[in-house]
C-alpha atoms as a PDB file:
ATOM      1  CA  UNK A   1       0.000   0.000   0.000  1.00  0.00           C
ATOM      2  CA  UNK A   2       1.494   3.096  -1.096  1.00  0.00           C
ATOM      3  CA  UNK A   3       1.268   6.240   1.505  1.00  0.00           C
ATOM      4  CA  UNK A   4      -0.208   9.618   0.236  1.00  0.00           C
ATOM      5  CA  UNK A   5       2.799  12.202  -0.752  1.00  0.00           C
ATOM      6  CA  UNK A   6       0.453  15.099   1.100  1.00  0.00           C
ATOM      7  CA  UNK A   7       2.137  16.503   4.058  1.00  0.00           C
ATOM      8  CA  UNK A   8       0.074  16.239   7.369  1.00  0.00           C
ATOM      9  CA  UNK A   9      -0.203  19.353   8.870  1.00  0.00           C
ATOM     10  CA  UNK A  10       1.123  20.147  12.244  1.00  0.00           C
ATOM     11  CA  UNK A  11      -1.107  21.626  15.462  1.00  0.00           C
ATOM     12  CA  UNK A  12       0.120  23.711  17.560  1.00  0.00           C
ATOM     13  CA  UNK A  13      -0.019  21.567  20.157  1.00  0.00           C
ATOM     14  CA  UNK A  14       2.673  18.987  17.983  1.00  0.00           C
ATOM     15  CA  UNK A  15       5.044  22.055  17.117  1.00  0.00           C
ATOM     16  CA  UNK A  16       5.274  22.994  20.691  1.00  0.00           C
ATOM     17  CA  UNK A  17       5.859  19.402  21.851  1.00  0.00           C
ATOM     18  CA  UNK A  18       8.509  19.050  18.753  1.00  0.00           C
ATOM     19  CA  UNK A  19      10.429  21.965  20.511  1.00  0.00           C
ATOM     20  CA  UNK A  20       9.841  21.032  24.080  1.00  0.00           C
ATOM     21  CA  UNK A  21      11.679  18.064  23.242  1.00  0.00           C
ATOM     22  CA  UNK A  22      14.148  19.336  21.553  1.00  0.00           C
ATOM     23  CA  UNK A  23      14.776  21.721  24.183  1.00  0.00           C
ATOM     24  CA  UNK A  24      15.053  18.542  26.434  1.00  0.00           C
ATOM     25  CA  UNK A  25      17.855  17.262  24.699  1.00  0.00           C
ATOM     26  CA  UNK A  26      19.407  20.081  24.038  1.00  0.00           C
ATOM     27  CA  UNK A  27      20.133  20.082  28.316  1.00  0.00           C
ATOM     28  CA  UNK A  28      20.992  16.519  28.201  1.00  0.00           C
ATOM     29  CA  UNK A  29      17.479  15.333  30.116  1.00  0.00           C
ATOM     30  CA  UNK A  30      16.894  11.864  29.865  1.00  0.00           C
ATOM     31  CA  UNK A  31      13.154  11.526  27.897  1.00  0.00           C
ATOM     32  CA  UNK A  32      10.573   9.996  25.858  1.00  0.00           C
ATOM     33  CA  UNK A  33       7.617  10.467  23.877  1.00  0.00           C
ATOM     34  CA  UNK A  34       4.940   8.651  25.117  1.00  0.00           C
ATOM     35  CA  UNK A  35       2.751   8.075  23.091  1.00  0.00           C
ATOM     36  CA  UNK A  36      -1.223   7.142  23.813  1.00  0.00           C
ATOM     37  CA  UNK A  37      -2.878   6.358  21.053  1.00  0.00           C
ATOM     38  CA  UNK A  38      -5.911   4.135  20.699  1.00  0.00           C
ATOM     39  CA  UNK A  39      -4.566   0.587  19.298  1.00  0.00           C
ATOM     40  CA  UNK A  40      -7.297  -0.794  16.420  1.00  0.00           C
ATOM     41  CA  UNK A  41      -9.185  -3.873  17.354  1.00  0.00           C
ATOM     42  CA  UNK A  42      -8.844  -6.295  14.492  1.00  0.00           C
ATOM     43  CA  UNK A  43     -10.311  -9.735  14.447  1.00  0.00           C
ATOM     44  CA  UNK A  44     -10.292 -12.312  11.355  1.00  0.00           C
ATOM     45  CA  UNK A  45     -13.651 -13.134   9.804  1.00  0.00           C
ATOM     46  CA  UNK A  46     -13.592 -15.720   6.669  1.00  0.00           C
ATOM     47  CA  UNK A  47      -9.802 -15.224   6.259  1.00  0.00           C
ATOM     48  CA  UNK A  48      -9.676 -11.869   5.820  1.00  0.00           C
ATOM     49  CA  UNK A  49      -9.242  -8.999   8.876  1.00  0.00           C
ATOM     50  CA  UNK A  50     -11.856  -6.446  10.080  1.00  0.00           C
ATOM     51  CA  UNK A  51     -11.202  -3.158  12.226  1.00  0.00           C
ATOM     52  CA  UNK A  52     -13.779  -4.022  14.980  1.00  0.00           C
ATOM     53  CA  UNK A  53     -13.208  -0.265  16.498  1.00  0.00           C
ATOM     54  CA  UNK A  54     -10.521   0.608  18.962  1.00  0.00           C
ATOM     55  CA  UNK A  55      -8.808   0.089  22.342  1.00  0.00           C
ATOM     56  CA  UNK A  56      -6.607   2.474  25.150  1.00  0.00           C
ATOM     57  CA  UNK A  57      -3.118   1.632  24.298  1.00  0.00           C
ATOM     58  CA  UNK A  58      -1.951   3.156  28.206  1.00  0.00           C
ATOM     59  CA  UNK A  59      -3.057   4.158  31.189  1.00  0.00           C
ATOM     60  CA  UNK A  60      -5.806   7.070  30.508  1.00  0.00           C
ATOM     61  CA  UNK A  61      -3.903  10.585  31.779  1.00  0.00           C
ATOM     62  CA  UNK A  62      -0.516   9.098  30.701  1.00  0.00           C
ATOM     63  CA  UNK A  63       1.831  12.643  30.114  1.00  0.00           C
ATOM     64  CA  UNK A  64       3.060  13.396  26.293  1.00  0.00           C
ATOM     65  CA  UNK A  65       6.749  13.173  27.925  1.00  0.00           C
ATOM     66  CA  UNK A  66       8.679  10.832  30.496  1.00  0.00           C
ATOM     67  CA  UNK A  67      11.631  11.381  31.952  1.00  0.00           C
ATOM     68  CA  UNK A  68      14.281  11.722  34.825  1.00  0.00           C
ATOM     69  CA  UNK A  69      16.240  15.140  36.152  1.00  0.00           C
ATOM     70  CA  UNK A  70      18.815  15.792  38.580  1.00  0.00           C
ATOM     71  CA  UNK A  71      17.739  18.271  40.803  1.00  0.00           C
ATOM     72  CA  UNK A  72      19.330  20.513  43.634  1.00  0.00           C
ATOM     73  CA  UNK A  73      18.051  19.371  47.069  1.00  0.00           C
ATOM     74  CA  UNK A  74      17.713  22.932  49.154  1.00  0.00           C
ATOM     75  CA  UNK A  75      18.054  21.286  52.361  1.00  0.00           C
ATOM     76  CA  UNK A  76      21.160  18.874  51.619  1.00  0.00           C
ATOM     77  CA  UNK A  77      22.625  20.992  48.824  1.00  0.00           C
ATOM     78  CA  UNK A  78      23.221  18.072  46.923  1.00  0.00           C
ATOM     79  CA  UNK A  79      21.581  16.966  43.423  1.00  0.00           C
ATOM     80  CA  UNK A  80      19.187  13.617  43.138  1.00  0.00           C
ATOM     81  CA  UNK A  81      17.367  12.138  40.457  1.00  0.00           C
ATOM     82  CA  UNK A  82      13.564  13.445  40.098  1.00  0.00           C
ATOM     83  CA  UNK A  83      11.244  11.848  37.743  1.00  0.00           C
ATOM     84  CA  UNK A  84       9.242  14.312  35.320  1.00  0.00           C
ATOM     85  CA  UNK A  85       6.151  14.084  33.459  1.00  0.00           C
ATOM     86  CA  UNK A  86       5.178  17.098  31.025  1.00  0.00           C
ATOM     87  CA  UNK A  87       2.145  17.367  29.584  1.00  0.00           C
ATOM     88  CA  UNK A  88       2.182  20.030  26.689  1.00  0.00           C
ATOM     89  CA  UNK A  89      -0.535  21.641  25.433  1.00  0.00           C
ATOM     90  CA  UNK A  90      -1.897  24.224  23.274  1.00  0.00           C
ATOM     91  CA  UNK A  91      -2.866  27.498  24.242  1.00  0.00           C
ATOM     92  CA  UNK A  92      -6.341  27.059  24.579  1.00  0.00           C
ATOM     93  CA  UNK A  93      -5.923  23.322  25.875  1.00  0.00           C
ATOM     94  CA  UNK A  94      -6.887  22.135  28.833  1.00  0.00           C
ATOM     95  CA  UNK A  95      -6.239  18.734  31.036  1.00  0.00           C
ATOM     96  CA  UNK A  96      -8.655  15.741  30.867  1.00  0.00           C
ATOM     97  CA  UNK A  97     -10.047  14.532  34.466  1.00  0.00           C
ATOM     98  CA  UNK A  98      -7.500  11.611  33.966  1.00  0.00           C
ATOM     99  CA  UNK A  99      -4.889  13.960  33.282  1.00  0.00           C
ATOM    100  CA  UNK A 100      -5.273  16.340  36.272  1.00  0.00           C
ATOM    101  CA  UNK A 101      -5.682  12.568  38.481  1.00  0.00           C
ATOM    102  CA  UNK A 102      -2.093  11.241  36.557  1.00  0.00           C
ATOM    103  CA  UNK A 103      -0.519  14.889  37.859  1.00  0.00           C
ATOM    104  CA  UNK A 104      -2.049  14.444  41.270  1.00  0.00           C
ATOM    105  CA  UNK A 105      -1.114  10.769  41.471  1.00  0.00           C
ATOM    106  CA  UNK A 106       2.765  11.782  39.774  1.00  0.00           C
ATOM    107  CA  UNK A 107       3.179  14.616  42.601  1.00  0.00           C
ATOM    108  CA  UNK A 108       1.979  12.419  45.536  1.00  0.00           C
ATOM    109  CA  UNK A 109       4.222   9.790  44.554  1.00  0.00           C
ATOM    110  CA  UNK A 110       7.390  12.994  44.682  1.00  0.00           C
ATOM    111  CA  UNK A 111       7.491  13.656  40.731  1.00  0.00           C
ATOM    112  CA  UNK A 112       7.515  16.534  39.165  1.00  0.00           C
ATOM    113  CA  UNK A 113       4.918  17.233  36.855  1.00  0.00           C
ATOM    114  CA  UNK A 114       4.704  19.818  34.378  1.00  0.00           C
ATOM    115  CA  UNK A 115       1.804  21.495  32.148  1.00  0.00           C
ATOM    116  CA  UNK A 116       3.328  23.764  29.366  1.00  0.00           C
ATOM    117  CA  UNK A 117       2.692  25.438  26.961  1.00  0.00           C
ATOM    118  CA  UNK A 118       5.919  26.378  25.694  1.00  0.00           C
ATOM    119  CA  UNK A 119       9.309  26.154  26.246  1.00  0.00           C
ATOM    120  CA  UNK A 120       9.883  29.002  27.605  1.00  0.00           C
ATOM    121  CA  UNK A 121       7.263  27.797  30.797  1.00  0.00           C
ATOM    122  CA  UNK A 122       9.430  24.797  30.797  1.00  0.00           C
ATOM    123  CA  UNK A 123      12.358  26.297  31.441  1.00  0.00           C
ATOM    124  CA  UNK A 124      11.130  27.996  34.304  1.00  0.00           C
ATOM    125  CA  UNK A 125       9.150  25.325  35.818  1.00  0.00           C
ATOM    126  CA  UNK A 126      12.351  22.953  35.940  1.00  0.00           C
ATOM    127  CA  UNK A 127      14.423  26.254  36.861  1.00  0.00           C
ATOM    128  CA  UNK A 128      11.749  26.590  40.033  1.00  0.00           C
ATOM    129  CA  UNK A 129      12.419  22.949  41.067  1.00  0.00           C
ATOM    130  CA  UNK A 130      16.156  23.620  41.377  1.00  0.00           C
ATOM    131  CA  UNK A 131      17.150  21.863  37.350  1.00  0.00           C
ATOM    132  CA  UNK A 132      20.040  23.262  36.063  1.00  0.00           C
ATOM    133  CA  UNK A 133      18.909  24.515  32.601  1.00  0.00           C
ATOM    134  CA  UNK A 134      19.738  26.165  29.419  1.00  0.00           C
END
């Protein structure tokens, strides 16, 4: 099957995620894209496959981006590792119940979670929980 030469055009919400992770490498932060899309049902009826609709591929609430910093510890003065989730969205975006639950759940549990919506807001979210940044 040959793929359609069309470009697919990119949201807002994908070019700020596309720089938010480039920003993340760019300071050397361990990451990944992960990814949370529906996974098609397919079942095989007189030798041939149907779509029978779709199912959750992850936990609902899952964060675009995983990762781990090293952060400065105020009271010991000395760095440790800190998970991160970041959730990027668009300007006008907003969390899903599941979402706000995963960031509840993430900060309970002594992650830091972050909602962005660029990289700039990023930056200074890491910055405020004592990441050394670029």
């Amino acid at each position: 099957m040959r793929r359609s030469s069309k470009a697919v055009p990119v949201t807002p919400e994908g070019a700020t995620l596309k720089a938010v992770m480039t920003y993340l490498k760019l300071c050397g932060i361990f990451h990944f894209r992960n990814n949370n899309a529906p996974v098609p049902i397919k079942v095989k009826e007189g030798g041939a496959w149907q779509m029978r609709g779709f199912r959750k591929s992850a936990t609902p609430g899952l964060p675009d981006i995983i990762g781990i910093v090293q952060h400065r510890c105020v009271l010991s003065q000395m760095d440790h590792a800190l998970p991160l989730a970041v959730e990027v969205k668009s300007r006008v975006g907003r969390q899903s119940p599941a979402q706000r639950e995963f960031e509840l759940r993430w900060e309970q549990a002594g992650g830091l979670y972050v909602l962005c919506r660029s990289v700039d807001e990023l930056r200074e979210a890491l910055r405020d929980a004592g990441v050394r940044v670029k």
